[in-house]
Protein backbone atom coordinates (compact mmCIF):
# COMPACT_ATOMS: atom_id res chain seq x y z
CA UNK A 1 0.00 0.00 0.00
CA UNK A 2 1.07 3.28 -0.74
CA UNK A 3 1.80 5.72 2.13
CA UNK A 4 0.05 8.72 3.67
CA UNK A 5 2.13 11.98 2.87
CA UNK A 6 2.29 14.60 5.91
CA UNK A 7 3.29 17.93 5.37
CA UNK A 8 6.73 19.71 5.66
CA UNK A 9 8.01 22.06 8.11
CA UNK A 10 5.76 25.72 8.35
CA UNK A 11 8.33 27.92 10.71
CA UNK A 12 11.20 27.39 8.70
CA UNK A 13 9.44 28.26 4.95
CA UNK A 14 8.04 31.05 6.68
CA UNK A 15 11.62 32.16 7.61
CA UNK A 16 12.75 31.06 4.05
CA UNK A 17 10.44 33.12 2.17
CA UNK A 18 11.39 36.58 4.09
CA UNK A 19 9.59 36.93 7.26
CA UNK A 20 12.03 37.48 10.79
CA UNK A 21 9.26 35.36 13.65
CA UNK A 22 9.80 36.80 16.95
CA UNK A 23 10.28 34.90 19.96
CA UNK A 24 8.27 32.44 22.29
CA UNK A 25 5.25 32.98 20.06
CA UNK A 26 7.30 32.02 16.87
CA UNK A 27 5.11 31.35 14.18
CA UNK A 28 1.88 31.41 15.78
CA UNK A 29 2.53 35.39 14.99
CA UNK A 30 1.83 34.35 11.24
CA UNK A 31 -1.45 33.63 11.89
CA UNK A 32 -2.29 36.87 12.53
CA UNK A 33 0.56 38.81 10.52
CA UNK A 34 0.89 36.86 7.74
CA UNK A 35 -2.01 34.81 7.12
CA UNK A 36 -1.97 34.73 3.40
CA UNK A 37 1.54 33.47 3.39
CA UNK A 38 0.42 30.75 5.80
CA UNK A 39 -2.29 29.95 3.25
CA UNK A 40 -0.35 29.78 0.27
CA UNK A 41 2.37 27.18 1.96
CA UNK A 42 -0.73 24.99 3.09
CA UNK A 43 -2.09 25.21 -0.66
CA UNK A 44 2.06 24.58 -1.93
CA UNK A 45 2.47 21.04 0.35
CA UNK A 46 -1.25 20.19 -0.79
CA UNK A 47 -0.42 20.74 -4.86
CA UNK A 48 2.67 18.76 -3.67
CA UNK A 49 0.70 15.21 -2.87
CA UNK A 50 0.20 15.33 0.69
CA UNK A 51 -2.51 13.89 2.55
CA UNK A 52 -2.76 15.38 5.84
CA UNK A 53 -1.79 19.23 6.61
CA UNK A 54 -0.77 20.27 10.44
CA UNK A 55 -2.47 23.46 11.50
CA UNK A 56 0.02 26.38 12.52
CA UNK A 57 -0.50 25.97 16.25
CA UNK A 58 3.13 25.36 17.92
CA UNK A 59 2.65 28.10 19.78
CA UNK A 60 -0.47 29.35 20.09
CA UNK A 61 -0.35 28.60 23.96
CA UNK A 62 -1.19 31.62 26.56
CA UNK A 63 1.89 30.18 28.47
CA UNK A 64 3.93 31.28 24.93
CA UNK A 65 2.07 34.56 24.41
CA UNK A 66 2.77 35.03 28.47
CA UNK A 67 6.46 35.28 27.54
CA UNK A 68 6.03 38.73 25.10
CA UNK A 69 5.02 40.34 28.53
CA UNK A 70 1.02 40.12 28.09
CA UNK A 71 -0.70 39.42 31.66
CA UNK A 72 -2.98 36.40 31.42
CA UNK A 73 -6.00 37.32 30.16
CA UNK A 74 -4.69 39.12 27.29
CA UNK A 75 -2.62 36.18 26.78
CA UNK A 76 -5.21 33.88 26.35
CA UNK A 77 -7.62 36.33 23.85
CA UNK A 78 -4.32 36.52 21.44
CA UNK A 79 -3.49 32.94 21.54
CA UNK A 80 -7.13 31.75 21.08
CA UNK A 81 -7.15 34.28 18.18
CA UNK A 82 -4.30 32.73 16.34
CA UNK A 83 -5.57 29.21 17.16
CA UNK A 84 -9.04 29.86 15.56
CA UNK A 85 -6.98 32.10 12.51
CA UNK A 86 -4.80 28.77 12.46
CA UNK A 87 -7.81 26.54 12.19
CA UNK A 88 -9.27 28.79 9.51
CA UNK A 89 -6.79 29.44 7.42
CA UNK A 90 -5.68 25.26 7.45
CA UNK A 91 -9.84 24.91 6.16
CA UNK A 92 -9.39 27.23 3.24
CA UNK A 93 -6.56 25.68 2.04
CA UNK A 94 -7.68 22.00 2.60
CA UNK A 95 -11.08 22.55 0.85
CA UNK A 96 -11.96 19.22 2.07
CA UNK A 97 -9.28 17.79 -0.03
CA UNK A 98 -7.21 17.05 2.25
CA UNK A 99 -7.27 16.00 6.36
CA UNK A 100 -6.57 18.32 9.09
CA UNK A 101 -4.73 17.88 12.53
CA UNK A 102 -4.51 19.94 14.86
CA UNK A 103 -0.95 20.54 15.91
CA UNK A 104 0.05 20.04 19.84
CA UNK A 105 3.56 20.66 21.02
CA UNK A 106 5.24 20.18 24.47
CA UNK A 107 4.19 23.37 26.70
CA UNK A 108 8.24 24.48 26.73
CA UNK A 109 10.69 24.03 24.88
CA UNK A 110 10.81 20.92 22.67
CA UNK A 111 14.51 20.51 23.07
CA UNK A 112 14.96 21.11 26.67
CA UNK A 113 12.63 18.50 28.40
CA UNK A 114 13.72 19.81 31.95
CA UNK A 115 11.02 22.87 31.59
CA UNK A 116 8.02 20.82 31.33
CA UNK A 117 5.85 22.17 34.55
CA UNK A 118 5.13 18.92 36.16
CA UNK A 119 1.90 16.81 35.07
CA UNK A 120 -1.24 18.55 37.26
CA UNK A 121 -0.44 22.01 35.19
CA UNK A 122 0.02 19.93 31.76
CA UNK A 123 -3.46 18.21 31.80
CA UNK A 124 -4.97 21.45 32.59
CA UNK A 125 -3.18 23.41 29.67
CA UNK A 126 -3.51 20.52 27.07
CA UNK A 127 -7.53 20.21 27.94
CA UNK A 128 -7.71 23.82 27.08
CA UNK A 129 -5.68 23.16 23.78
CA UNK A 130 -7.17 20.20 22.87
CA UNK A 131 -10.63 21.05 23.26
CA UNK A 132 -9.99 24.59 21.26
CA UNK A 133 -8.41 22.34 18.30
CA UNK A 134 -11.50 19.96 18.23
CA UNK A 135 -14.08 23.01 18.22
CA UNK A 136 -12.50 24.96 15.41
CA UNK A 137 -12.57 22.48 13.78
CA UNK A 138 -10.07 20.12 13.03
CA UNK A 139 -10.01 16.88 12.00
CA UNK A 140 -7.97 14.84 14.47
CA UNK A 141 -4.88 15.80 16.60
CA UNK A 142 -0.88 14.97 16.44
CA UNK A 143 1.36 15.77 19.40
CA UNK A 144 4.55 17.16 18.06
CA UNK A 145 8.18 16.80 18.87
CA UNK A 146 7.26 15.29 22.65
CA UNK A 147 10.00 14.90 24.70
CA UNK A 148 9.04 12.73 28.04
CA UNK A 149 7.08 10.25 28.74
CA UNK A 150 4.92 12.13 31.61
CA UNK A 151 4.22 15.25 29.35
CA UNK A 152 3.06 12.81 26.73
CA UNK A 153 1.11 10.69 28.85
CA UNK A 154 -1.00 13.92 30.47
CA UNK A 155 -1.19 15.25 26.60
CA UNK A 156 -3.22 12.14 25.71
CA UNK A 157 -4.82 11.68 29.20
CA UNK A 158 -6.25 15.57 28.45
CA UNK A 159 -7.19 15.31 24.85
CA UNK A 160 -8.39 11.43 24.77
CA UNK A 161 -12.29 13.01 25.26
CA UNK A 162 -12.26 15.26 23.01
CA UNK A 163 -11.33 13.24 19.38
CA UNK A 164 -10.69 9.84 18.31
CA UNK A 165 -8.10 10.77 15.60
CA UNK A 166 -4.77 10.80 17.08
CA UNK A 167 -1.53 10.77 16.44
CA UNK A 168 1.89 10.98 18.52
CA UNK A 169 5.23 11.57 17.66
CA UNK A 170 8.52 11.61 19.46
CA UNK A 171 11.56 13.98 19.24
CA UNK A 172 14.97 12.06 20.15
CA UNK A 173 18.15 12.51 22.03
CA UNK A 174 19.60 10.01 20.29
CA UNK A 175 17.92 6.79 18.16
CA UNK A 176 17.36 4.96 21.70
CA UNK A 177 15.77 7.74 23.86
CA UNK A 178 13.92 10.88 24.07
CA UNK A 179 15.00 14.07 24.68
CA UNK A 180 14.65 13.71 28.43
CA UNK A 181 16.83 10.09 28.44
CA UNK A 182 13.99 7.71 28.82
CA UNK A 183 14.13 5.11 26.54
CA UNK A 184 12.58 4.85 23.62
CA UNK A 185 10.75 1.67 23.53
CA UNK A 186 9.59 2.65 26.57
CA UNK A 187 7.97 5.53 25.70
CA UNK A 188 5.74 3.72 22.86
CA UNK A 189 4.72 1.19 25.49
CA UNK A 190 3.35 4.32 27.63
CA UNK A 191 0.82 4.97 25.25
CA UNK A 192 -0.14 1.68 24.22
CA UNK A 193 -3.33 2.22 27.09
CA UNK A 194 -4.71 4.93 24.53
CA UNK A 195 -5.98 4.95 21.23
CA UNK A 196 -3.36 6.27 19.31
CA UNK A 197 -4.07 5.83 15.56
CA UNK A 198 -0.17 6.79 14.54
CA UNK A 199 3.18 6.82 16.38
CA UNK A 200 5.81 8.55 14.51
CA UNK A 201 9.36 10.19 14.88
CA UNK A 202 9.74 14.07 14.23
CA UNK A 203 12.41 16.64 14.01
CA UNK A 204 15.69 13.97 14.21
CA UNK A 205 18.18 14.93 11.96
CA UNK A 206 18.70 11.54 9.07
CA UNK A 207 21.15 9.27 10.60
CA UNK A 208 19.00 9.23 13.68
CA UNK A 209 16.08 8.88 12.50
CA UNK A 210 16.90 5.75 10.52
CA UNK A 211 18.52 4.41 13.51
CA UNK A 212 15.53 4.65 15.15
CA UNK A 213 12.99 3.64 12.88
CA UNK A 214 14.44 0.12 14.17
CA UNK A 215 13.31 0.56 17.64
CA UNK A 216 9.36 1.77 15.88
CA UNK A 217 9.25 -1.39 14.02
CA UNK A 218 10.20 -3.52 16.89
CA UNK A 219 7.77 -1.85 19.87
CA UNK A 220 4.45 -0.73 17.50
CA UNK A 221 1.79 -2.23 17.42
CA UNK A 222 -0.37 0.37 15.34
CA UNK A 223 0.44 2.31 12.47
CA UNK A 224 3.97 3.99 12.11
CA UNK A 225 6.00 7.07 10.60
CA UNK A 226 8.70 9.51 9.72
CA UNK A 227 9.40 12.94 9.36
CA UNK A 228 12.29 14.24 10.02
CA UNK A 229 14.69 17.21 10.22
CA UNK A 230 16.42 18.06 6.98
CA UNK A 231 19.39 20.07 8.96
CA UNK A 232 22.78 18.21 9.51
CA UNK A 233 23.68 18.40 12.79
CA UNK A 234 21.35 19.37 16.08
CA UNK A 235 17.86 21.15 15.43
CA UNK A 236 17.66 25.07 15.77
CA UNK A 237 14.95 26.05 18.34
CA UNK A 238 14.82 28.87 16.34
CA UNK A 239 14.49 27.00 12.86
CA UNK A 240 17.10 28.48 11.33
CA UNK A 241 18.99 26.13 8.94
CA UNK A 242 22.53 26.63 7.72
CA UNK A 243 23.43 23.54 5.60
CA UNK A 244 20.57 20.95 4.96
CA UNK A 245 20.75 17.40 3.73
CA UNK A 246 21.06 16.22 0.27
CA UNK A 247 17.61 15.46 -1.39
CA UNK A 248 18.57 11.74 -2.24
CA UNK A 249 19.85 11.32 1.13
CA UNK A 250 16.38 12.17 2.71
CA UNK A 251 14.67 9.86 -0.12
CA UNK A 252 17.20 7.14 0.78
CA UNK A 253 15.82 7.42 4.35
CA UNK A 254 11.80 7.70 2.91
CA UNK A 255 12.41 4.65 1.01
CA UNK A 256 14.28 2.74 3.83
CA UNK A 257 11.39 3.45 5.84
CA UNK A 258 8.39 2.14 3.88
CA UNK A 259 10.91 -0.87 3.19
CA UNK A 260 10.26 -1.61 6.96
CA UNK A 261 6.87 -0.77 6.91
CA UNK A 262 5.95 3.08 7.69
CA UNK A 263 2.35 4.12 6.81
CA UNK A 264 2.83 7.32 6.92
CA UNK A 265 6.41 9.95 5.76
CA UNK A 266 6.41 13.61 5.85
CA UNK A 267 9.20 16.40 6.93
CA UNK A 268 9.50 18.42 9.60
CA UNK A 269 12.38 21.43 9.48
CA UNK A 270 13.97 22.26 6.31
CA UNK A 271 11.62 20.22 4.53
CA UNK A 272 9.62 22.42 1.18
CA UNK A 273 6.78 21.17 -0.90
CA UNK A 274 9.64 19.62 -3.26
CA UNK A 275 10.51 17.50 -0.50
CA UNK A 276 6.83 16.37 -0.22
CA UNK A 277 6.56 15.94 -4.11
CA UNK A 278 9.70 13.74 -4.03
CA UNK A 279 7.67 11.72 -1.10
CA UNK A 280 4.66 11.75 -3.50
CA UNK A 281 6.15 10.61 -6.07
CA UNK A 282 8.08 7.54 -4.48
C-alpha cells in the first residue's frame, strides 16, 4: 500500500520566504501577521501530494504569548485568536481535499525537556488546547516533537475526550531515547493504554532517524512514521537552517522506511513542498 504523505516544516518556509518570527510565540505570529503566506504554503504542500496538513498551532499557547510580557488574560484572547486564525486558514486551504490535525507541542521548549511544569499544570493546559483544536474544527490531533514520557502521557490523558483521531510523535536525544533520556521503547509502550491511531518520529536529523525507525518497528503495534529534520547536525529552536541534507539522502531514508513498513512519511524542518513531491512521487 502506498503511504500517507504529511506535510513539511511551516516555521522554517516562513523564515525562508522573508519573514524574521519573533520569539516564544514564533510562528503562531503568522497567523495573525501573515495569514496569506500561511495559506499559500498549506495550498504549496497540498499541490505537492500530501494527505494530511498540520495546522500552525506550535505556539499558540497563553503560556507562549505570556512570555512577550502580556498578563494572562490578554494572553489567552491573542493565543485563542491565532488558534481559531490557524484553524481557519488550514480549512481554506484543505477545501476538504485534504485532512486536518490539529498541531500540539510540548508546553516548553521541545529541546529542553527539563522545563516541562510537572503533570497537574500539563493536563490542565492541554484540555484547554485540545478542546480549542477539536471546536475549530479540526479533524484529528498529532502531538509534536514530545519529549518525556509524563508530558506525553497527560497530553493524551487531556485530549483522549475530546477526538478519536490521534496521532503521537517523538523527538529524540539520540535513536534509543527521548529528549529527556527515557528510553525509547519505553515511551511507545506508555501509550499503548490509549488509542493512538499513529506513532511517529519528528524533528531527528537523518542518521537518527533511521537508527531509530528500528526501535518503531520492533515496539508498534499500530500504524507507524517519519518525518524528520532536513538540517545536519542538532535542530535550531529557532528554525534556522545553515546547511541541509542532500535530497537523495532524505529519499534514501523515505524509502528505507516504507521498506520496513511506515504508513505514513512527511518532513518536519527544512523540509519544502519539493521534499513532499519527491515523497509523493516515491
Amino acid at each position: 500500500m502506498s503511504p500517507d504523505i504529511l506535510d513539511g516544516a511551516m516555521g522554517s518556509e516562513i523564515i525562508k520566504r522573508g519573514v524574521k518570527l519573533p520569539k516564544h510565540i514564533w510562528s503562531a505570529w503568522a497567523n495573525i501577521a501573515h495569514p496569506n503566506l500561511v495559506k499559500k504554503i498549506h495550498q504549496e504542500f497540498i499541490e505537492a501530494g500530501c494527505h494530511y496538513i498540520t495546522t500552525n498551532t506550535f505556539r499558540t499557547t497563553t503560556r507562549s504569548y505570556k512570555k512577550v510580557g502580556l498578563d494572562s488574560m490578554k494572553a489567552q484572547r491573542v493565543a485563542m485568536k491565532s488558534l481559531n486564525a490557524a484553524v481557519e486558514i488550514a480549512s481554506q486551504a484543505a477545501k476538504s481535499k485534504v485532512q486536518i490535525l490539529g498541531s500540539i507541542a510540548p508546553l516548553e521548549d521541545c529541546y529542553m525537556p527539563d522545563l516541562y511544569p510537572g503533570y497537574k499544570k500539563a493536563i490542565d493546559e492541554y484540555s484547554t488546547i485540545g478542546k480549542a483544536l477539536i471546536d475549530a474544527g479540526v479533524d484529528g490531533l498529532i502531538l509534536e516533537t514530545m519529549n518525556s514520557i509524563s508530558e506525553t502521557i497527560a497530553c493524551l490523558e487531556s485530549i483522549k475526550k475530546y477526538c478519536s483521531l490521534i496521532w503521537v510523535s517523538f523527538n529524540l536525544k539520540d535513536s534509543k531515547h527521548l529528549q529527556s533520556g527515557e528510553r525509547l521503547d519505553l515511551a511507545l509502550n506508555s501509550i499503548k493504554k490509549f488509542h493512538v491511531d499513529c506513532v511517529l518520529i519528528n524533528c531527528n536529523e537523518l542518521d537518527r532517524t533511521k537508527e531509530a525507525m528500528k526501535v518503531l518497528v520492533s515496539n508498534c503495534s499500530t500504524r507507524w512514521g517519519i518525518y524528520p529534520n532536513l538540517g545536519i547536525g542538532e535542530p535550531s529552536p529557532d528554525g534556522f537552517i545553515n546547511d541541509y541534507a542532500d535530497d537523495q539522502d532524505f529519499l534514501s531514508v523515505s524509502k528505507e522506511a516504507l521498506h520496513l513498513g511506515a504508513s505514513v512519511l512527511g518532513g518536519c524542518c527544512g523540509s519544502s513542498p519539493k521534499h513532499i513531491g519527491l515523497l509523493a512521487n516515491l
